[in-house]
N, C-alpha and C. Protein backbone atom coordinates (compact mmCIF):
# COMPACT_ATOMS: atom_id res chain seq x y z
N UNK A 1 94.61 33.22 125.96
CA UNK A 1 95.95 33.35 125.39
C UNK A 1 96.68 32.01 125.43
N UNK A 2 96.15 31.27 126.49
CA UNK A 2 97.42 30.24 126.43
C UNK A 2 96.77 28.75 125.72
N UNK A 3 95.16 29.06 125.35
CA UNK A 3 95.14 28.48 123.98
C UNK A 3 95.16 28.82 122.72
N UNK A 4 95.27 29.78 122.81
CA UNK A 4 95.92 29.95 121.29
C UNK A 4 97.62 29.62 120.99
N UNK A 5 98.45 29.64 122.13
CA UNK A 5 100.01 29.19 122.06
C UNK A 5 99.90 27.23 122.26
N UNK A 6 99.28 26.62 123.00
CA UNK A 6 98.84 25.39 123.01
C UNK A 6 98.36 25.03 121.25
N UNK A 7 97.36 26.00 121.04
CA UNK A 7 97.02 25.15 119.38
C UNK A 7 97.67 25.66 118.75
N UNK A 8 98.38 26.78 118.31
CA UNK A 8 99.92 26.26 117.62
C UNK A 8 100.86 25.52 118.08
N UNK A 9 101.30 25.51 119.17
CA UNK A 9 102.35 24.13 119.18
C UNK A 9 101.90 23.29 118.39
N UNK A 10 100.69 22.74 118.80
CA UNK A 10 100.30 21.89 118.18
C UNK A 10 100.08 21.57 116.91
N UNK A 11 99.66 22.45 115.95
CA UNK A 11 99.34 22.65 114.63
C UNK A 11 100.96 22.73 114.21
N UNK A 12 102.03 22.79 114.62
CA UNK A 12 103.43 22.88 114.09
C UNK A 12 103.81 21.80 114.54
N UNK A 13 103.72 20.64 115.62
CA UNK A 13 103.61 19.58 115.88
C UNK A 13 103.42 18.84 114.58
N UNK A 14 101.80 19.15 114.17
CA UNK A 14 101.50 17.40 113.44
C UNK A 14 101.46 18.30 111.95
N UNK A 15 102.12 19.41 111.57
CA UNK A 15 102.56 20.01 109.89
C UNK A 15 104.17 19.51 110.10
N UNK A 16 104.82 19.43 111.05
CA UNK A 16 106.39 18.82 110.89
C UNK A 16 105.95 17.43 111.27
N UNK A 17 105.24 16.73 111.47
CA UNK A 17 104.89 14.96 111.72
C UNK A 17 104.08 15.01 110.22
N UNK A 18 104.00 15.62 109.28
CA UNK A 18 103.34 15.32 107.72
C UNK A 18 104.39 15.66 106.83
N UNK A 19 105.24 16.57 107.34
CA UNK A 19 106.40 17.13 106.18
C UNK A 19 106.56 15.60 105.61
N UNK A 20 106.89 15.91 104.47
CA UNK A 20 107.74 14.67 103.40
C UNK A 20 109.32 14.53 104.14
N UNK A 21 109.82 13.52 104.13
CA UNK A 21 111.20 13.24 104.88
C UNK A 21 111.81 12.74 103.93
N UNK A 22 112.91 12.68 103.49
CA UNK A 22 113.93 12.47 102.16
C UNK A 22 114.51 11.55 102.79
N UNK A 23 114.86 10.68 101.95
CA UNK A 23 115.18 9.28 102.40
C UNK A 23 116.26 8.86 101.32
N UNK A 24 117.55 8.48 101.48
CA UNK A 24 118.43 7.93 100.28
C UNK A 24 118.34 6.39 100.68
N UNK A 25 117.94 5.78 99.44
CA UNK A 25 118.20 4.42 99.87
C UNK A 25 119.80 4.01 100.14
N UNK A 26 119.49 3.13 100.83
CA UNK A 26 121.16 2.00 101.25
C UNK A 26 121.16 0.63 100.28
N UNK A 27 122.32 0.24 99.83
CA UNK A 27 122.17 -0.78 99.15
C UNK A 27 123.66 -1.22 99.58
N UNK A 28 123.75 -2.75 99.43
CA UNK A 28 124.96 -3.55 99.92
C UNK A 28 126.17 -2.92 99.05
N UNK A 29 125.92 -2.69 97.68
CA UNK A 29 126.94 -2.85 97.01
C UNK A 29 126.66 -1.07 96.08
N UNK A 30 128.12 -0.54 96.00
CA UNK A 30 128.22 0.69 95.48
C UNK A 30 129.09 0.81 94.60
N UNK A 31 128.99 1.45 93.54
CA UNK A 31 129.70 1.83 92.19
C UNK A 31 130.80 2.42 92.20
N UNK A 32 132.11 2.07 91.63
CA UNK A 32 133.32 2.47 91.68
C UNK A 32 133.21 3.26 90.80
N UNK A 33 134.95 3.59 90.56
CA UNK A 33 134.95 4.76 89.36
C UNK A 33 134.65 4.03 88.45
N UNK A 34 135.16 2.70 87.86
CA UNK A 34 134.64 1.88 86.63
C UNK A 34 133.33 1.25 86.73
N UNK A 35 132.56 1.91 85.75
CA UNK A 35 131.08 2.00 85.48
C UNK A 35 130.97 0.18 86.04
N UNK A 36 131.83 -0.70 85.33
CA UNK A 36 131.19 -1.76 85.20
C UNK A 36 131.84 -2.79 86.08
N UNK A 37 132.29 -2.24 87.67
CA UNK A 37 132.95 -2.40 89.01
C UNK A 37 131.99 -2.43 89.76
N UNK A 38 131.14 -3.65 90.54
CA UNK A 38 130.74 -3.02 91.76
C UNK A 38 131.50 -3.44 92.95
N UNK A 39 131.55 -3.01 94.30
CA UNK A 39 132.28 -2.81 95.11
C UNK A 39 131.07 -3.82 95.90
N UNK A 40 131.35 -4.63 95.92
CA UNK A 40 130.77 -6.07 97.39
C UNK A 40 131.00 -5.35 98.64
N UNK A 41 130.35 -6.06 99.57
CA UNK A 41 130.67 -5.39 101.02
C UNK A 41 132.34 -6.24 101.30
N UNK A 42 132.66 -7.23 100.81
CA UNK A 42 133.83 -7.96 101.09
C UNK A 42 135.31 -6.45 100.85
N UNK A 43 134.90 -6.23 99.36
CA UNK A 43 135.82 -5.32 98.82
C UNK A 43 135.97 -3.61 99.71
N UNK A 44 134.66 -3.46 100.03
CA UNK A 44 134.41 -2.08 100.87
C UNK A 44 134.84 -2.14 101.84
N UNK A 45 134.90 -3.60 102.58
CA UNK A 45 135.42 -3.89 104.24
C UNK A 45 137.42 -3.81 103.95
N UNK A 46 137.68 -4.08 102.28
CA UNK A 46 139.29 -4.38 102.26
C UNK A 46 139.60 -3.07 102.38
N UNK A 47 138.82 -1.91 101.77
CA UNK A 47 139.04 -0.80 101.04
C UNK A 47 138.93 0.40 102.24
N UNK A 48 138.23 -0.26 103.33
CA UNK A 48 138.12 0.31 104.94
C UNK A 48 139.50 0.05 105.56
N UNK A 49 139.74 -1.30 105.45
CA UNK A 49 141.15 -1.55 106.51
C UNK A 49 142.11 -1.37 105.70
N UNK A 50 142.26 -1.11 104.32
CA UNK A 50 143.20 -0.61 103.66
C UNK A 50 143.73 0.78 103.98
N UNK A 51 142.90 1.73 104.15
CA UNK A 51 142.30 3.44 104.30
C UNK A 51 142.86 3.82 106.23
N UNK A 52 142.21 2.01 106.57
CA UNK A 52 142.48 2.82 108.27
C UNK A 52 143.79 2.28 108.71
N UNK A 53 144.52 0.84 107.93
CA UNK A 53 145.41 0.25 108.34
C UNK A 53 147.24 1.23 107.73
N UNK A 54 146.78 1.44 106.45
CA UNK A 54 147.94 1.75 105.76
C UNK A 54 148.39 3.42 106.07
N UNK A 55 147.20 4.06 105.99
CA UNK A 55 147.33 5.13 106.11
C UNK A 55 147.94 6.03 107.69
N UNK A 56 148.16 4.72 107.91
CA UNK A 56 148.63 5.39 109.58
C UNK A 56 150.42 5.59 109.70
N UNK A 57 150.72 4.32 108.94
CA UNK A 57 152.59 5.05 108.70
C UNK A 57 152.85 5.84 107.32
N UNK A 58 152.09 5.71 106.20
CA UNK A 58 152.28 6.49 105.27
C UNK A 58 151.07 6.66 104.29
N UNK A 59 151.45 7.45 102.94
CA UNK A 59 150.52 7.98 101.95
C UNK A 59 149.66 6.73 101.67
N UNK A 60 148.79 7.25 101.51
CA UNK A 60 147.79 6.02 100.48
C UNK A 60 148.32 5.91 99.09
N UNK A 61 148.79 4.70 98.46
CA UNK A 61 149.12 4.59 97.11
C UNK A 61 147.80 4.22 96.16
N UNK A 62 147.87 4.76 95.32
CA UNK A 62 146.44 4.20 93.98
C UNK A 62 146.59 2.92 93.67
N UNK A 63 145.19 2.30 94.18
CA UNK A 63 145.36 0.65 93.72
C UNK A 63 146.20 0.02 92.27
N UNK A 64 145.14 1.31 91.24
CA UNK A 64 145.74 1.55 90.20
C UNK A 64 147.46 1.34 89.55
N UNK A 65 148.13 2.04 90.52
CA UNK A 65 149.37 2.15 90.57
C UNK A 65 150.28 1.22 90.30
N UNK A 66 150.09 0.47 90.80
CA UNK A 66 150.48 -1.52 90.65
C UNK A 66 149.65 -2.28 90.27
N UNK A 67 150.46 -3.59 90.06
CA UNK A 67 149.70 -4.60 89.04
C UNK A 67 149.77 -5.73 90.20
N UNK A 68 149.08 -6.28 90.16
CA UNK A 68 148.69 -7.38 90.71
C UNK A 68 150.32 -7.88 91.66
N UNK A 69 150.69 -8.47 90.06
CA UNK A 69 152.16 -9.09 90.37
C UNK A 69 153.03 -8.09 91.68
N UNK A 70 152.91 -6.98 91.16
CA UNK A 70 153.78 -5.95 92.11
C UNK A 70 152.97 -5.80 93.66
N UNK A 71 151.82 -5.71 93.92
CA UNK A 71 151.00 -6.15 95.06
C UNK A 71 151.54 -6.98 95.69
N UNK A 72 151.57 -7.92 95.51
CA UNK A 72 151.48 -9.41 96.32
C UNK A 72 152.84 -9.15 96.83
N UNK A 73 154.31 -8.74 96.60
CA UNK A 73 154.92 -8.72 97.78
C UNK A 73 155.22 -7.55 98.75
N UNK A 74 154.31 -6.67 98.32
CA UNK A 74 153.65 -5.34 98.85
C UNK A 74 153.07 -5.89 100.02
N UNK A 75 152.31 -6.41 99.86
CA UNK A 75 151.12 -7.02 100.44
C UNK A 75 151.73 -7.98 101.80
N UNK A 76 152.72 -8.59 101.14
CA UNK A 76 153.11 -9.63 102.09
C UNK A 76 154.02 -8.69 103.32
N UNK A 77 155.12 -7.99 102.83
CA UNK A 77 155.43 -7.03 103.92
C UNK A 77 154.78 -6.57 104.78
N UNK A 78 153.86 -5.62 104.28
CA UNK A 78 153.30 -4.53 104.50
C UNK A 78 152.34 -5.02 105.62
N UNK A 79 151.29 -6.53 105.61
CA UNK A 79 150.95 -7.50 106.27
C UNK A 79 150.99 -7.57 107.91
N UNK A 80 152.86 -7.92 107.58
CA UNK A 80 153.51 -8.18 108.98
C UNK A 80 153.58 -7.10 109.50
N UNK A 81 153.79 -6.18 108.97
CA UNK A 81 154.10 -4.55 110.02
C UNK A 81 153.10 -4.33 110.81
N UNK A 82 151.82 -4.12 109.87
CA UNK A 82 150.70 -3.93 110.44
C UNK A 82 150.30 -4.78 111.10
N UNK A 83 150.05 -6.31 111.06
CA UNK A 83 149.64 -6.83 112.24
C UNK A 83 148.56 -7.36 111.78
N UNK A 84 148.35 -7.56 110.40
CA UNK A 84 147.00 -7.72 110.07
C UNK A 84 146.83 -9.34 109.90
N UNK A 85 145.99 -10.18 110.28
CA UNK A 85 146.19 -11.57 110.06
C UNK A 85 145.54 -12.03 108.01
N UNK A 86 145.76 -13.26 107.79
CA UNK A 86 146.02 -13.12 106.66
C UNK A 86 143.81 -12.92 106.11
N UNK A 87 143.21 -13.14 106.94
CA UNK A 87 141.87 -12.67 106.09
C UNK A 87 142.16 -11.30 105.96
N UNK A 88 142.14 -9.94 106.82
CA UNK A 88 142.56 -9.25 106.82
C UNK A 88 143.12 -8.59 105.38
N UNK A 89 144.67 -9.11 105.26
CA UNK A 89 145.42 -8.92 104.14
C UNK A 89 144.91 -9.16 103.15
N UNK A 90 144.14 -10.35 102.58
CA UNK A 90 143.45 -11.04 101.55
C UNK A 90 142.42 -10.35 101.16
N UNK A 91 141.40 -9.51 102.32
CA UNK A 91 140.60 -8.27 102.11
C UNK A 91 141.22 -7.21 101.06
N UNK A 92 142.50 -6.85 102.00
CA UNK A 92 142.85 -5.50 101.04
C UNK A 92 143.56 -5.78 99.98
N UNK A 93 144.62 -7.06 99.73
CA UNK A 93 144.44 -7.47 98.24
C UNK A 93 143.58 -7.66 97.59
N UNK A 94 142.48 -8.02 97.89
CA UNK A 94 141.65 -8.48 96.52
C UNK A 94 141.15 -6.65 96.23
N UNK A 95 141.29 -5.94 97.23
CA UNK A 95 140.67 -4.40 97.18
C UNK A 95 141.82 -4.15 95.88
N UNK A 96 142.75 -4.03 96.25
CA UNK A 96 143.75 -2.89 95.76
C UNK A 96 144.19 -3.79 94.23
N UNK A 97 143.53 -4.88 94.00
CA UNK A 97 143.63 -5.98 92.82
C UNK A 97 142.30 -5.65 92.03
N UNK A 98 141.39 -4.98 92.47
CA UNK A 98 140.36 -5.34 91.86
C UNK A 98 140.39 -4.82 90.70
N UNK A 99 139.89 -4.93 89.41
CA UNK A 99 139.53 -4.32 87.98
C UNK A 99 138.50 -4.09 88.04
């Protein structure tokens, strides 16, 4: 009896060590909503401390929402509150700038 429970373990052992394992590849850079946008790790790192920095005193606004021009003294405020030094800031502008 207790080889026949020994050679199944075993036989369920090395049929789950053969199963096929699904694998998604990783790649540096990932596709925005605009088809012809890719997102750099530079832009994903702005688009991280944008998400973890801003979102802690208020709403997330759509990058969309503003234009460049209207950013930049967004940006410059918003900066000092948070605490963010200027690579930092320059991250999540070029994020919330990007086309």
């Amino acid at each position: 009896m207790k080889y026949k429970v020994v050679a199944l373990a075993l036989l369920s052992v090395i049929i789950y060590s053969c199963a096929s394992k699904s694998s998604v590849p990783t790649t540096a850079a990932t596709k925005t909503e605009s088809a012809s946008t890719v997102m750099t790790a530079e832009l994903a790192e702005g688009k991280m401390l944008y998400e973890n920095n801003c979102a802690k005193c208020h709403k997330l606004y759509d990058p969309k929402g503003f234009s460049a021009q209207e950013w930049k003294p967004i940006m410059d405020k918003m900066q000092k509150k948070a605490h963010l030094d200027d690579a930092q800031g320059l991250k999540i502008y070029n994020y919330v700038t990007m086309k």
